[in-house]
N, C-alpha and C. Protein backbone atom coordinates (compact mmCIF):
# COMPACT_ATOMS: atom_id res chain seq x y z
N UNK A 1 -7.55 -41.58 -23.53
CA UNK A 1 -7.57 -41.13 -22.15
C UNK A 1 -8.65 -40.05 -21.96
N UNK A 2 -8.63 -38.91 -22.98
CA UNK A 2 -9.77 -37.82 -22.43
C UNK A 2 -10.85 -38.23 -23.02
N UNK A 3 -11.13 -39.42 -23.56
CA UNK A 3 -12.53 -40.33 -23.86
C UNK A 3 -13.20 -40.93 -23.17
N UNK A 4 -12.49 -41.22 -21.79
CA UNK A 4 -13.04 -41.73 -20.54
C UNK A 4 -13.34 -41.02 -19.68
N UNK A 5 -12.67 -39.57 -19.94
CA UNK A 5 -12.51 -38.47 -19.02
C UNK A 5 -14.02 -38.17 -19.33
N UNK A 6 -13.99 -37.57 -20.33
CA UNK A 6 -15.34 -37.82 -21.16
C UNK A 6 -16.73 -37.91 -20.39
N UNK A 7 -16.61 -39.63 -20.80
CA UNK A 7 -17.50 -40.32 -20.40
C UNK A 7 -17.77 -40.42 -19.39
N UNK A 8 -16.71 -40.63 -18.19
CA UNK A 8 -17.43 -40.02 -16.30
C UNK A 8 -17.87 -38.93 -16.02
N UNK A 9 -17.51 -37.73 -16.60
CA UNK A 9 -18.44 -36.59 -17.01
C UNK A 9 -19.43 -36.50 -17.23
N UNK A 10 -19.91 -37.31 -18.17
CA UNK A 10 -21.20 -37.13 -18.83
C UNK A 10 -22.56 -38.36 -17.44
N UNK A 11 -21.52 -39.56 -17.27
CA UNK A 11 -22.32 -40.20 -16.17
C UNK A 11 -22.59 -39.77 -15.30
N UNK A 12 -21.86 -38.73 -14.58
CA UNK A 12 -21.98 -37.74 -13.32
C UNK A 12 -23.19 -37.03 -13.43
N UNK A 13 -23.42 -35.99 -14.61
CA UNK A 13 -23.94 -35.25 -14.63
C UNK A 13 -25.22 -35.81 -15.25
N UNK A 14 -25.34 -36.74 -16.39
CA UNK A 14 -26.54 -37.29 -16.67
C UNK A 14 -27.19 -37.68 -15.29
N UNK A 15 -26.82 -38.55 -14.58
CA UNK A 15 -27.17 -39.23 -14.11
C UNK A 15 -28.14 -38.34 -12.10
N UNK A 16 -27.03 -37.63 -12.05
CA UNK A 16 -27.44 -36.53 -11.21
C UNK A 16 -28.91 -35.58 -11.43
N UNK A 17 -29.51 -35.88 -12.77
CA UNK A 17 -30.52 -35.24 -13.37
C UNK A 17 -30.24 -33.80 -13.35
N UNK A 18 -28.83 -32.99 -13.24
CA UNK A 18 -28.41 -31.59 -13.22
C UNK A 18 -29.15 -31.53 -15.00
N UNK A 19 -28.31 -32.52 -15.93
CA UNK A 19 -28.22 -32.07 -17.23
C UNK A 19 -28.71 -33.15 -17.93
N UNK A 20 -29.85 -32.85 -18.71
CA UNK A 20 -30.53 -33.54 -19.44
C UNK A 20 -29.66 -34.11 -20.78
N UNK A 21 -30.23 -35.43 -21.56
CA UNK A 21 -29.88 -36.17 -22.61
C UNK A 21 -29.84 -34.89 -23.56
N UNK A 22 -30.55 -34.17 -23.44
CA UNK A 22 -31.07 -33.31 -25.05
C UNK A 22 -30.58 -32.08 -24.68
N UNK A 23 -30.30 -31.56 -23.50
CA UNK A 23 -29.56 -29.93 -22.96
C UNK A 23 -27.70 -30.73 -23.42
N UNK A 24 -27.32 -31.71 -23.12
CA UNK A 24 -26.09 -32.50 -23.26
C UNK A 24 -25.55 -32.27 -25.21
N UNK A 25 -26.69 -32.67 -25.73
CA UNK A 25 -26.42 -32.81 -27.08
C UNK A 25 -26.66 -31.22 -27.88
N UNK A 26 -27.15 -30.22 -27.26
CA UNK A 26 -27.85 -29.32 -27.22
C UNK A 26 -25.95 -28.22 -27.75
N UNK A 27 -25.73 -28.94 -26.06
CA UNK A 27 -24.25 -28.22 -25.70
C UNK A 27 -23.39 -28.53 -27.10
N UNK A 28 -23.08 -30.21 -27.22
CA UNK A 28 -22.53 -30.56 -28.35
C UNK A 28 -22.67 -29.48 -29.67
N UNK A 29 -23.69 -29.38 -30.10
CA UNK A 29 -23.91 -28.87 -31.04
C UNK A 29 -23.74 -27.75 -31.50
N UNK A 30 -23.75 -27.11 -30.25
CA UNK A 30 -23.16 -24.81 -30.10
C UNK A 30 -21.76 -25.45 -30.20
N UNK A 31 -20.98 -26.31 -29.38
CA UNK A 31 -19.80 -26.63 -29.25
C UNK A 31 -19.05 -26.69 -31.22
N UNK A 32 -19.94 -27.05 -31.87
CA UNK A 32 -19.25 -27.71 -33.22
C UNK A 32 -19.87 -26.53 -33.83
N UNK A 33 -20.73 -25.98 -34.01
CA UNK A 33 -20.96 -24.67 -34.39
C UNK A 33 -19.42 -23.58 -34.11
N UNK A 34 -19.71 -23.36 -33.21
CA UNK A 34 -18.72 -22.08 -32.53
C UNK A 34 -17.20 -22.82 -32.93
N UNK A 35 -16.80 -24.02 -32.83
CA UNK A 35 -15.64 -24.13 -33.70
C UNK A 35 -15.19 -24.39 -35.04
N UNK A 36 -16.43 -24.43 -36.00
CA UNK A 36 -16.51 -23.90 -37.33
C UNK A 36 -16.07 -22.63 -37.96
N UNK A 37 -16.80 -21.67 -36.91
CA UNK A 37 -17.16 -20.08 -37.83
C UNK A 37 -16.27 -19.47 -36.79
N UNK A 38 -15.50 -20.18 -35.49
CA UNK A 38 -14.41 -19.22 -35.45
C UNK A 38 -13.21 -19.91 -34.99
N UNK A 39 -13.29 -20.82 -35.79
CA UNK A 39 -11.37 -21.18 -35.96
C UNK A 39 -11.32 -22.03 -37.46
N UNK A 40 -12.48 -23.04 -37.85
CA UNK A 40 -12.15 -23.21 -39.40
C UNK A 40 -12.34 -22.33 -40.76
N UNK A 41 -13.19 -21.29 -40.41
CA UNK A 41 -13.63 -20.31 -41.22
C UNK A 41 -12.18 -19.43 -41.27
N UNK A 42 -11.78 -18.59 -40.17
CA UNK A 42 -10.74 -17.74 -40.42
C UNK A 42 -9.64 -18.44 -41.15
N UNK A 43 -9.35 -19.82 -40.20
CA UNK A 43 -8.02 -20.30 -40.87
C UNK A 43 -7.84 -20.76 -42.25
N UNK A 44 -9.16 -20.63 -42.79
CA UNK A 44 -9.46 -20.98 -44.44
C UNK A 44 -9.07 -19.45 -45.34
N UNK A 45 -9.49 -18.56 -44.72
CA UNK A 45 -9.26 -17.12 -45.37
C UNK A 45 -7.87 -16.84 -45.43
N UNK A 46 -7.30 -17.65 -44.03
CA UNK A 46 -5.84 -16.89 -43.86
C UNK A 46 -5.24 -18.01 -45.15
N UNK A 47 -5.58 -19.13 -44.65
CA UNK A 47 -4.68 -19.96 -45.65
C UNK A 47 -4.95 -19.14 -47.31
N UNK A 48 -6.02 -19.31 -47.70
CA UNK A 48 -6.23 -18.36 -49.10
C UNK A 48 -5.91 -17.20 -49.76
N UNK A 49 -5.85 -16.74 -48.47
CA UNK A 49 -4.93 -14.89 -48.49
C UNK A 49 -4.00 -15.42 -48.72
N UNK A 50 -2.68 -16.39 -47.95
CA UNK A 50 -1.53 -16.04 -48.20
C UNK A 50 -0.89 -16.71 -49.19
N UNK A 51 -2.21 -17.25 -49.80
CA UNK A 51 -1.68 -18.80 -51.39
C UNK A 51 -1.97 -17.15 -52.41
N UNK A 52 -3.49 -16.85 -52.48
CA UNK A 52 -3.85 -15.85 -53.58
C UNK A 52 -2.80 -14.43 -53.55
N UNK A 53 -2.78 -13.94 -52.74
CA UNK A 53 -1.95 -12.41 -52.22
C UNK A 53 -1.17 -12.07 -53.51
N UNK A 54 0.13 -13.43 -53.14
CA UNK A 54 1.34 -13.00 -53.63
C UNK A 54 1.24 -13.33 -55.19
N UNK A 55 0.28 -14.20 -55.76
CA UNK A 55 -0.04 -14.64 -57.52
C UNK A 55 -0.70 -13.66 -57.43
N UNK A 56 -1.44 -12.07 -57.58
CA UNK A 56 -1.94 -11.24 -57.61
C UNK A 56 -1.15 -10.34 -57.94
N UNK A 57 -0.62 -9.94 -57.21
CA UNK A 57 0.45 -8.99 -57.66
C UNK A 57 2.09 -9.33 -58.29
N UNK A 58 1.97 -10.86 -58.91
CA UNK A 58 3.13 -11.23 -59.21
C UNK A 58 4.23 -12.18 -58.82
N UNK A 59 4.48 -11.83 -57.40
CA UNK A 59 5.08 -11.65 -56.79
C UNK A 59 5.53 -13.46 -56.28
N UNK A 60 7.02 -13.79 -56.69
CA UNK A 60 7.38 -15.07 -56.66
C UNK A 60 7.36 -15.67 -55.17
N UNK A 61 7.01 -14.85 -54.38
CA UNK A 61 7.16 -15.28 -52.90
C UNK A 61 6.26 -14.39 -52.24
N UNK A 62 6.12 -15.17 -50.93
CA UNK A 62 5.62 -13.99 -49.75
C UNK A 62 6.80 -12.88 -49.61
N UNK A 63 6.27 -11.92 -48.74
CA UNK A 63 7.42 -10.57 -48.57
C UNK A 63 8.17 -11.16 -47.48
N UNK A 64 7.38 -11.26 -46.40
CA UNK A 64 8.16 -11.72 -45.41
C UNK A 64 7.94 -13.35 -45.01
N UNK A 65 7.98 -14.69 -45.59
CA UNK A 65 7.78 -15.78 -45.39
C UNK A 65 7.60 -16.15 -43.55
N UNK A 66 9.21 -15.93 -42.91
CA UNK A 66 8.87 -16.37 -41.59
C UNK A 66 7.85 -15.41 -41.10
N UNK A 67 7.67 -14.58 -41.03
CA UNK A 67 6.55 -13.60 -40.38
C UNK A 67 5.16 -14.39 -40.15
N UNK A 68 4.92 -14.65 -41.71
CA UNK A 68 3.75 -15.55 -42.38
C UNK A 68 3.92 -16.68 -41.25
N UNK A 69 4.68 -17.32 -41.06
CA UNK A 69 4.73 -18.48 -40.59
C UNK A 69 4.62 -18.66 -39.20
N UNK A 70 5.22 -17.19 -38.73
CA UNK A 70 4.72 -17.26 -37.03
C UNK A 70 3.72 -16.94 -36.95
N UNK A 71 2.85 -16.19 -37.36
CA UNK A 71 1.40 -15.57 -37.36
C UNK A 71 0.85 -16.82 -37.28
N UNK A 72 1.13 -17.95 -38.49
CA UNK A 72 0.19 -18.95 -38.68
C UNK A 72 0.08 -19.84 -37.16
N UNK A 73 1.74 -20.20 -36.69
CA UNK A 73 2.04 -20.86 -35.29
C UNK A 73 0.98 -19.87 -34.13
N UNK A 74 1.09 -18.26 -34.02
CA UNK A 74 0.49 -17.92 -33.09
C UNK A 74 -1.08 -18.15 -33.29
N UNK A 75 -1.40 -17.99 -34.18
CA UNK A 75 -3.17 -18.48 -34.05
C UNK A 75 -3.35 -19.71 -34.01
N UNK A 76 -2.85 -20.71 -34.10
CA UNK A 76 -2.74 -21.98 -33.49
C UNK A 76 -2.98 -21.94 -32.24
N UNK A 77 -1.56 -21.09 -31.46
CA UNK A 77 -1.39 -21.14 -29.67
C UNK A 77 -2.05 -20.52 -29.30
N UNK A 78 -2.87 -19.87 -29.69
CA UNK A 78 -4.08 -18.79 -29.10
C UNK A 78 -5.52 -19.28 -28.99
């Protein structure tokens, strides 16, 4: 469904000569950038922090597990 949504988007505006083939792919590309280095990058640190943390100091568990676990849910919903 938002693949078609999409695509009349892109016919609108290509086609209107507002937004060029190469300003279009231009966008794409900041688009996959900017959701690399700030939502797969952090969520790789967080995931690693909270695997490494607790084998560091021993420790058979997280301190507070659910805590861990809503933090993880709220940066999701955010």
């Amino acid at each position: 469904m938002s693949w078609m949504f999409t695509d009349g988007w892109k016919a609108r505006w290509l086609d209107d000569g507002k937004v060029t083939g190469e300003t279009y792919n231009m966008f794409g590309a900041m688009h996959g950038t900017i959701m690399v280095f700030l939502g797969v990058v952090p969520l790789g640190f967080a995931a690693f922090g909270n695997y490494v943390t607790p084998l560091q100091i021993g420790a058979p568990d997280m301190a507070f597990p659910k805590l861990n676990m809503a933090s993880f849910w709220v940066y999701l919903a955010g």
